[in-house]
N, C-alpha and C. Protein backbone atom coordinates (compact mmCIF):
# COMPACT_ATOMS: atom_id res chain seq x y z
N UNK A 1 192.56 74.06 138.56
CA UNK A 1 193.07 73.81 137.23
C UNK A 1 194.01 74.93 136.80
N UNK A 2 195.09 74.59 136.39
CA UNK A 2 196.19 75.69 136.18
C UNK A 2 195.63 75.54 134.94
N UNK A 3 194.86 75.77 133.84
CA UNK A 3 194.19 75.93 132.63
C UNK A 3 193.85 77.79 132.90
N UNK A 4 192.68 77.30 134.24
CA UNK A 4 191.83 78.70 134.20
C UNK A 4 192.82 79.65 134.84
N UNK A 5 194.03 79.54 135.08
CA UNK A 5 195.10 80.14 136.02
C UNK A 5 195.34 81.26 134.36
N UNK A 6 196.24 80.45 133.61
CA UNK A 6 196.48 81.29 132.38
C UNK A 6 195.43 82.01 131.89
N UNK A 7 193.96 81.08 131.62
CA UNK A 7 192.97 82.39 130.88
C UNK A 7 192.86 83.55 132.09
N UNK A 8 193.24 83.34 133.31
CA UNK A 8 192.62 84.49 134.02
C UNK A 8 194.08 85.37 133.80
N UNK A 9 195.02 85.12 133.53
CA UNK A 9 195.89 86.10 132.96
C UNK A 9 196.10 86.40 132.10
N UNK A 10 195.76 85.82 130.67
CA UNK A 10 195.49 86.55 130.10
C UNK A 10 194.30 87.65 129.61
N UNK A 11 193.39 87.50 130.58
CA UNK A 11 192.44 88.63 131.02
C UNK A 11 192.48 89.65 131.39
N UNK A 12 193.63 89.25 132.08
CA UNK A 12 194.31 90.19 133.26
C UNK A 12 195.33 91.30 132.48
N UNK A 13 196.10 90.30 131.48
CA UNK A 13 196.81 91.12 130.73
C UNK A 13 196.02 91.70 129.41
N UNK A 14 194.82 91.52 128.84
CA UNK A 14 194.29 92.07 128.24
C UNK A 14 193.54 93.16 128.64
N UNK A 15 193.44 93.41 130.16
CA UNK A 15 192.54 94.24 130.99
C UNK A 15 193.89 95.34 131.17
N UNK A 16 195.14 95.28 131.08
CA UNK A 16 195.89 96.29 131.39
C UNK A 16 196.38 96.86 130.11
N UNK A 17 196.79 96.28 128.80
CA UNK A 17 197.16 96.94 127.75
C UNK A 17 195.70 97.23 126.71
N UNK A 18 194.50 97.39 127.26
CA UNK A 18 193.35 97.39 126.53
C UNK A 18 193.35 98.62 127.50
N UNK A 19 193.41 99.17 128.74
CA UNK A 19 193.17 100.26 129.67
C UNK A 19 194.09 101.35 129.03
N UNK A 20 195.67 100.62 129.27
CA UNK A 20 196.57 101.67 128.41
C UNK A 20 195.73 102.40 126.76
N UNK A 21 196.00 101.50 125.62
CA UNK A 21 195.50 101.94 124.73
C UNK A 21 194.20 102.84 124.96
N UNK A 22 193.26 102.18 125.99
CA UNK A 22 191.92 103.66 125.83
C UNK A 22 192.41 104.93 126.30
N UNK A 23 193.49 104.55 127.42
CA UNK A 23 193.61 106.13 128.05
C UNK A 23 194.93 107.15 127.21
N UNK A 24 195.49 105.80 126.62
CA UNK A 24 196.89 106.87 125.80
C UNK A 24 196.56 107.14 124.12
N UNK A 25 196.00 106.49 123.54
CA UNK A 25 195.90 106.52 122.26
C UNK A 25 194.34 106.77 121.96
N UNK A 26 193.27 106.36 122.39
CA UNK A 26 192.38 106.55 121.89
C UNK A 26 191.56 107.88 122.15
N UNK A 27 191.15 108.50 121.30
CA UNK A 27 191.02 110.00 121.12
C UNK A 27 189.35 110.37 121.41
N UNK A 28 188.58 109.59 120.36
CA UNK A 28 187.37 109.59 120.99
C UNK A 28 186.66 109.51 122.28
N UNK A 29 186.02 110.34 123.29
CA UNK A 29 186.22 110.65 124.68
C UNK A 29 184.94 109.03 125.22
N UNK A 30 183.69 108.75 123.67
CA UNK A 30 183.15 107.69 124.19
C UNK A 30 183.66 106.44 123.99
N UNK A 31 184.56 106.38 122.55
CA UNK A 31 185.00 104.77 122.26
C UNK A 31 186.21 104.63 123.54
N UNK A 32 186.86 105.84 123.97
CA UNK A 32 187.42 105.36 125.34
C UNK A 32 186.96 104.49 126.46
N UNK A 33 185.89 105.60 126.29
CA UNK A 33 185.56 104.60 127.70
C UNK A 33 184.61 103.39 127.76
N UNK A 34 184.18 103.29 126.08
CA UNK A 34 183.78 102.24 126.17
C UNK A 34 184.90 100.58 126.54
N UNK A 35 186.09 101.12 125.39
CA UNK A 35 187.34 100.71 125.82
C UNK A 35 187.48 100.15 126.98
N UNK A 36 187.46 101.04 127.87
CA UNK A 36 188.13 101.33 129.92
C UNK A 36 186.86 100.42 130.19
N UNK A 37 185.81 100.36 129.72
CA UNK A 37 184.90 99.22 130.54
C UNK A 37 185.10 97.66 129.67
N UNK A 38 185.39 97.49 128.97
CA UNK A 38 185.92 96.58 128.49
C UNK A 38 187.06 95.98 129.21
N UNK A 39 188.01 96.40 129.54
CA UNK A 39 189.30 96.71 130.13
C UNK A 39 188.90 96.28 131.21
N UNK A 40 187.93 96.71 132.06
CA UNK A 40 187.74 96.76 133.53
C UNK A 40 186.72 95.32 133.73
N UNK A 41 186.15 95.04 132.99
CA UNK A 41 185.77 93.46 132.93
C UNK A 41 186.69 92.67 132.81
N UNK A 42 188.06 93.01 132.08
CA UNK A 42 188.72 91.75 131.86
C UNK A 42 189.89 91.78 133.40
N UNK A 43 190.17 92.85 133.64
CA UNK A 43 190.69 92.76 135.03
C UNK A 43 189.97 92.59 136.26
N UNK A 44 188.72 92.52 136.18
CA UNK A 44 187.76 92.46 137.31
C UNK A 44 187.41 90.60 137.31
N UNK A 45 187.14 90.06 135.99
CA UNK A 45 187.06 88.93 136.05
C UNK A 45 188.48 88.05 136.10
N UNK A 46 189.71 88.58 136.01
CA UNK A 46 190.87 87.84 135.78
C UNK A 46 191.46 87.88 137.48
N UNK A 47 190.73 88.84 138.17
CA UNK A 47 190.84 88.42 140.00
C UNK A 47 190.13 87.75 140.49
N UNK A 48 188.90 87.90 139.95
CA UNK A 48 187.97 86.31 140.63
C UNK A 48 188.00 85.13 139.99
N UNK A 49 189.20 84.72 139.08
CA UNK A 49 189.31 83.67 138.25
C UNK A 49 190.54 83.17 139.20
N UNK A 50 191.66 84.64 139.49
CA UNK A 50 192.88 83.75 140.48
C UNK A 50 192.33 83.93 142.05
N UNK A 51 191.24 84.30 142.46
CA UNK A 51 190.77 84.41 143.88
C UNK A 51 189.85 83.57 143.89
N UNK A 52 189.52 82.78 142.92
CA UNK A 52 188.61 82.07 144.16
C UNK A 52 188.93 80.52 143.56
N UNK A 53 188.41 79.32 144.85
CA UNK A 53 189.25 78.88 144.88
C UNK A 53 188.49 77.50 144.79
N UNK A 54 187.17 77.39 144.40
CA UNK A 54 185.57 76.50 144.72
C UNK A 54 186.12 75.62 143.21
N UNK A 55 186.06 74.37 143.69
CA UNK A 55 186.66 73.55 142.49
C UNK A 55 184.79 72.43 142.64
N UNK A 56 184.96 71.52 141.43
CA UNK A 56 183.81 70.95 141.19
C UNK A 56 183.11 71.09 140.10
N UNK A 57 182.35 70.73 138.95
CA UNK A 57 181.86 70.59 138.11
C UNK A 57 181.27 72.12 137.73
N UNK A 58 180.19 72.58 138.78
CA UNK A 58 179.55 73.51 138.62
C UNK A 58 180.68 74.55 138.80
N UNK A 59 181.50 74.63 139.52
CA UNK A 59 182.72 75.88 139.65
C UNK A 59 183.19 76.12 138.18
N UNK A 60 183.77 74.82 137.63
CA UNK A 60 184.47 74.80 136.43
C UNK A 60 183.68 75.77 135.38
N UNK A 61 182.48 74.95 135.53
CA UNK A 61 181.30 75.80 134.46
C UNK A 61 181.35 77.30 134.52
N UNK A 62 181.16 77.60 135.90
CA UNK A 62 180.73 79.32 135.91
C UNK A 62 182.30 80.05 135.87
N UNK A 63 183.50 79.21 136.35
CA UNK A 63 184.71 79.48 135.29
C UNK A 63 184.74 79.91 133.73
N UNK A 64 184.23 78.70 133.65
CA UNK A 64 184.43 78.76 132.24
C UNK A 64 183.42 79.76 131.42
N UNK A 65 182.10 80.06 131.91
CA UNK A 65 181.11 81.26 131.80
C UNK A 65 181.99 82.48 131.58
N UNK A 66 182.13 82.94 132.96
CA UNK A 66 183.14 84.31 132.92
C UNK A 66 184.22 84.26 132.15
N UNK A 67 185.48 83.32 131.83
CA UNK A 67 186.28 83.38 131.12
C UNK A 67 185.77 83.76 129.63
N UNK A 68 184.91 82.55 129.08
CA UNK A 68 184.40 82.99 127.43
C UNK A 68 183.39 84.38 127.33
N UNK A 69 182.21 84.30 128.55
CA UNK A 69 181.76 85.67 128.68
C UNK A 69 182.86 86.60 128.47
N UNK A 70 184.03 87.28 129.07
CA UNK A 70 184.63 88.87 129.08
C UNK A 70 185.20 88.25 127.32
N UNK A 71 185.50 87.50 127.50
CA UNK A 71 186.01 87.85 125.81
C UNK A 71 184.99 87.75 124.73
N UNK A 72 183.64 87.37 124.81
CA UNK A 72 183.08 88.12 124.30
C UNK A 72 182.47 89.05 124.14
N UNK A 73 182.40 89.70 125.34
CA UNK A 73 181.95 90.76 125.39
C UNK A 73 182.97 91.89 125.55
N UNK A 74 183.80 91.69 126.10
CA UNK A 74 184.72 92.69 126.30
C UNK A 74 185.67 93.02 124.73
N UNK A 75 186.15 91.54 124.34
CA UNK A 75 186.34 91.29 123.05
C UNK A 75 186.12 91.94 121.88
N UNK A 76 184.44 92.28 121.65
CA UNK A 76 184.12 92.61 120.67
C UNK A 76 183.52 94.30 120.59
N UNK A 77 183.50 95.04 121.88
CA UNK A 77 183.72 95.89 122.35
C UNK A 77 184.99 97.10 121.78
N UNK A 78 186.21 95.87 122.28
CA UNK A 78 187.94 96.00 121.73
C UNK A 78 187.55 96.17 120.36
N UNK A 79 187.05 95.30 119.52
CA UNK A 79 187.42 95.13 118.14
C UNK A 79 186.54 95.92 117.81
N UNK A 80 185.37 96.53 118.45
CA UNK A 80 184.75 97.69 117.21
C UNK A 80 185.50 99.14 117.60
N UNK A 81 185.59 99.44 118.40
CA UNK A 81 186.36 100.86 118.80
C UNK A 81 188.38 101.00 118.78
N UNK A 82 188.55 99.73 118.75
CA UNK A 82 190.27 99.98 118.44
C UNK A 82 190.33 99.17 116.91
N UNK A 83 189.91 98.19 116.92
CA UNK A 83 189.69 97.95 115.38
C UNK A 83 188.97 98.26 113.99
N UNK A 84 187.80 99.12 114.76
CA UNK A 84 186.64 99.46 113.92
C UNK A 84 186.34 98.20 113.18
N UNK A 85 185.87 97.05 113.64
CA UNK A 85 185.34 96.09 113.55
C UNK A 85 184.08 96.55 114.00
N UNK A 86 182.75 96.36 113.16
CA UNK A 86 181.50 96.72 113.14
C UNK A 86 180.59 95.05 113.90
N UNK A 87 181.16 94.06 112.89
CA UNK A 87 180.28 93.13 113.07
C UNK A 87 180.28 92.23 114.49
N UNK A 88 181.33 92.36 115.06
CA UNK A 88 181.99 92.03 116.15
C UNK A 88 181.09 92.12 117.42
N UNK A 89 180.69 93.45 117.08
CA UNK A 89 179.57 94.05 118.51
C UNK A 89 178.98 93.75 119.01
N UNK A 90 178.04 92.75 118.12
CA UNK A 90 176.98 92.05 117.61
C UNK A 90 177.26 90.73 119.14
N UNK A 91 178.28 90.51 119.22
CA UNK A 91 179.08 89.27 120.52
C UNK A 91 178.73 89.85 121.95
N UNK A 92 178.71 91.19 121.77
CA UNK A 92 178.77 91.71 123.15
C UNK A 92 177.25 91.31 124.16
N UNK A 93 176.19 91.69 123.42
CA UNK A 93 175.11 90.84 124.40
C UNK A 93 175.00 89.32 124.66
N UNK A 94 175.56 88.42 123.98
CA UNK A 94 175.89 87.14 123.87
C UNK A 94 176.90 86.88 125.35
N UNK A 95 178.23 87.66 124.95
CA UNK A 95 178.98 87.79 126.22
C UNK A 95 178.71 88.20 127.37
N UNK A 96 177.69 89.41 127.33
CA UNK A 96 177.27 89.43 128.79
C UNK A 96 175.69 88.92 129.23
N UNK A 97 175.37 88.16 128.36
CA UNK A 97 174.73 86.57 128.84
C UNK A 97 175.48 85.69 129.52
N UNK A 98 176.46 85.20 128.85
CA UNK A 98 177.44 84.03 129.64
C UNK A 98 177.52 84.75 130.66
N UNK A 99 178.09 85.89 130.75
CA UNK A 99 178.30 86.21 131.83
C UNK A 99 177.89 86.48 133.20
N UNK A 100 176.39 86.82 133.21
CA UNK A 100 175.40 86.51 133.69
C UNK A 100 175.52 84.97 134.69
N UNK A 101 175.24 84.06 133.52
CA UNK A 101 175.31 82.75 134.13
C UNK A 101 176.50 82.62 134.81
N UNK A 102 177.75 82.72 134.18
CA UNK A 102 178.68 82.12 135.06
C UNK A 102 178.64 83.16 136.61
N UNK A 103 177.52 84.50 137.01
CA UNK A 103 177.43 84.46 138.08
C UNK A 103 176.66 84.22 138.50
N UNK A 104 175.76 83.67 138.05
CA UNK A 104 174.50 82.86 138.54
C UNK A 104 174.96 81.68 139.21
N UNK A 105 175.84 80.76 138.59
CA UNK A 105 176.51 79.10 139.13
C UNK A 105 177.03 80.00 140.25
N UNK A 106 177.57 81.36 140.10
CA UNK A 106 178.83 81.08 141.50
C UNK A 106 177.82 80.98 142.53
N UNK A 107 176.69 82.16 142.52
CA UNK A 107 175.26 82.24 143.59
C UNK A 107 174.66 80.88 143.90
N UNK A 108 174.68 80.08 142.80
CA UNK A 108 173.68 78.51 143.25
C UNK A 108 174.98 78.36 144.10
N UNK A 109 176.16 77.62 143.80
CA UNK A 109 177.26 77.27 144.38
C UNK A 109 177.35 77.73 146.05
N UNK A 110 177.25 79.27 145.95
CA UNK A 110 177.01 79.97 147.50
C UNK A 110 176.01 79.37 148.20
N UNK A 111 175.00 79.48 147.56
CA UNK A 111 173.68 79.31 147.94
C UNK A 111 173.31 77.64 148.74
N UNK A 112 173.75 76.63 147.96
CA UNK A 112 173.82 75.55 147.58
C UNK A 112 174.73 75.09 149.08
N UNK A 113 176.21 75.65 149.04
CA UNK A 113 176.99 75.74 150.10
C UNK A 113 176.20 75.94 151.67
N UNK A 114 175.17 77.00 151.83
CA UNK A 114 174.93 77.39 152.52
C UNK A 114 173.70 76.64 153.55
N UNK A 115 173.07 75.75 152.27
CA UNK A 115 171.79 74.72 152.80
C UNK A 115 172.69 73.44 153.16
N UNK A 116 173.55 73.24 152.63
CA UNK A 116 174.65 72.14 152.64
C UNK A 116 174.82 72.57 154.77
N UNK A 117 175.50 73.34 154.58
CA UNK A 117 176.32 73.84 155.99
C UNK A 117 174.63 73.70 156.78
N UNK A 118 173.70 74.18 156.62
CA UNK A 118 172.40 74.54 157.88
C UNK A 118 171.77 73.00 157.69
N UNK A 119 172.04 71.99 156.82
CA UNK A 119 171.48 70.84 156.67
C UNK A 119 172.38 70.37 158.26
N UNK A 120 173.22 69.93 158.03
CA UNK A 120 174.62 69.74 158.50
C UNK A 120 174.78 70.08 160.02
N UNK A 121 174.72 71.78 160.29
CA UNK A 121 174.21 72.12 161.68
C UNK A 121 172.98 71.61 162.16
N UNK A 122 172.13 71.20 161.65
CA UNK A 122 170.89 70.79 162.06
C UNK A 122 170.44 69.55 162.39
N UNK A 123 171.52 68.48 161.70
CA UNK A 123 171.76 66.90 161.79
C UNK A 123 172.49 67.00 163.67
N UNK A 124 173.62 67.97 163.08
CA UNK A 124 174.61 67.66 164.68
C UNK A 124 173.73 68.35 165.37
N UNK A 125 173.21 69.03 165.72
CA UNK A 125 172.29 69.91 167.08
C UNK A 125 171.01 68.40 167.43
N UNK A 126 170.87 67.78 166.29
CA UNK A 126 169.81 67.19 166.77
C UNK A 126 170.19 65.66 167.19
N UNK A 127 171.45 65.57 167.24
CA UNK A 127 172.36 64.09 167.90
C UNK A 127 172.42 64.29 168.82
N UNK A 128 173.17 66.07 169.18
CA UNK A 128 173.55 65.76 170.54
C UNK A 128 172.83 66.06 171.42
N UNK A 129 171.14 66.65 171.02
CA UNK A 129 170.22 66.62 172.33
C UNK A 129 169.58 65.72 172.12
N UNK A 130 169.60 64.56 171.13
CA UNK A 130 169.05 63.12 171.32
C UNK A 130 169.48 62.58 172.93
C-alpha cells in the first residue's frame, strides 16, 4: 500500500528534523535526549515500514500498530519537551502499547510463516517416500 509508504516518511522525516532540533536547539541535556529517542523511534520505525514487504490483513494491522504507535509515543514525547505540552505525555504509554502489538503481529506473522513452511516440508517429504 503506497498509503503506509508516505506515513513511513513522514516518520522518517519527523525522525530527522525532531533529531536536528534535540541536538541543535535544545539545551536541556535530559529533554534532549529524551527528544533523540523519540527521533530514533520515528526513524527506526519509518525503515521497517519501507523494508518490509509482508502484505495481508495481519501485516496491514501491525503496520498500522507501529505507524499510530511512534506517533504516539514519540509524538507526545515531542510535544512535552519542544512544546512544553504537559498533557500530551500522558499518550506515550498508550503509544508504546500499540507498539508493542504491532511487534507482536510481525512475530505471529514470522512465527505463523514458519509452521506454514514445516507444515509444507512435511506434506512433500511424506509424498515422496510414499
Amino acid at each position: 500500500m503506497k498509503i503506509i509508504g508516505v506515513f513511513a516518511a513522514l516518520l522518517g522525516l519527523y525522525g530527522v528534523i525532531t533529531g536536528a532540533v534535540a541536538e541543535h536547539v535544545i539545551q536541556d541535556a535530559h529533554a534532549s535526549d529524551m527528544v533523540k529517542m523519540a527521533a530514533f523511534y520515528g526513524l527506526l520505525h519509518a525503515a521497517v515500514l519501507l523494508g518490509w514487504n509482508a502484505s495481508g490483513y495481519m501485516a496491514l494491522a501491525a503496520k498500522i500498530f507501529l505507524i499510530v504507535g511512534v506517533f504516539l509515543f514519540s509524538g507526545s514525547i515531542t510535544l512535552k519537551y519542544v512544546g512544553h505540552f504537559i498533557a500530551p505525555l500522558n499518550l506515550a504509554p498508550i503509544g508504546g502499547g500499540i507498539l508493542i502489538l504491532g511487534w507482536l503481529f510481525i512475530l505471529i506473522i514470522y512465527i505463523k510463516e514458519i509452521i506454514v513452511s514445516l507444515y509444507r516440508h512435511s506434506l512433500k517429504n511424506k509424498s515422496s517416500n510414499a
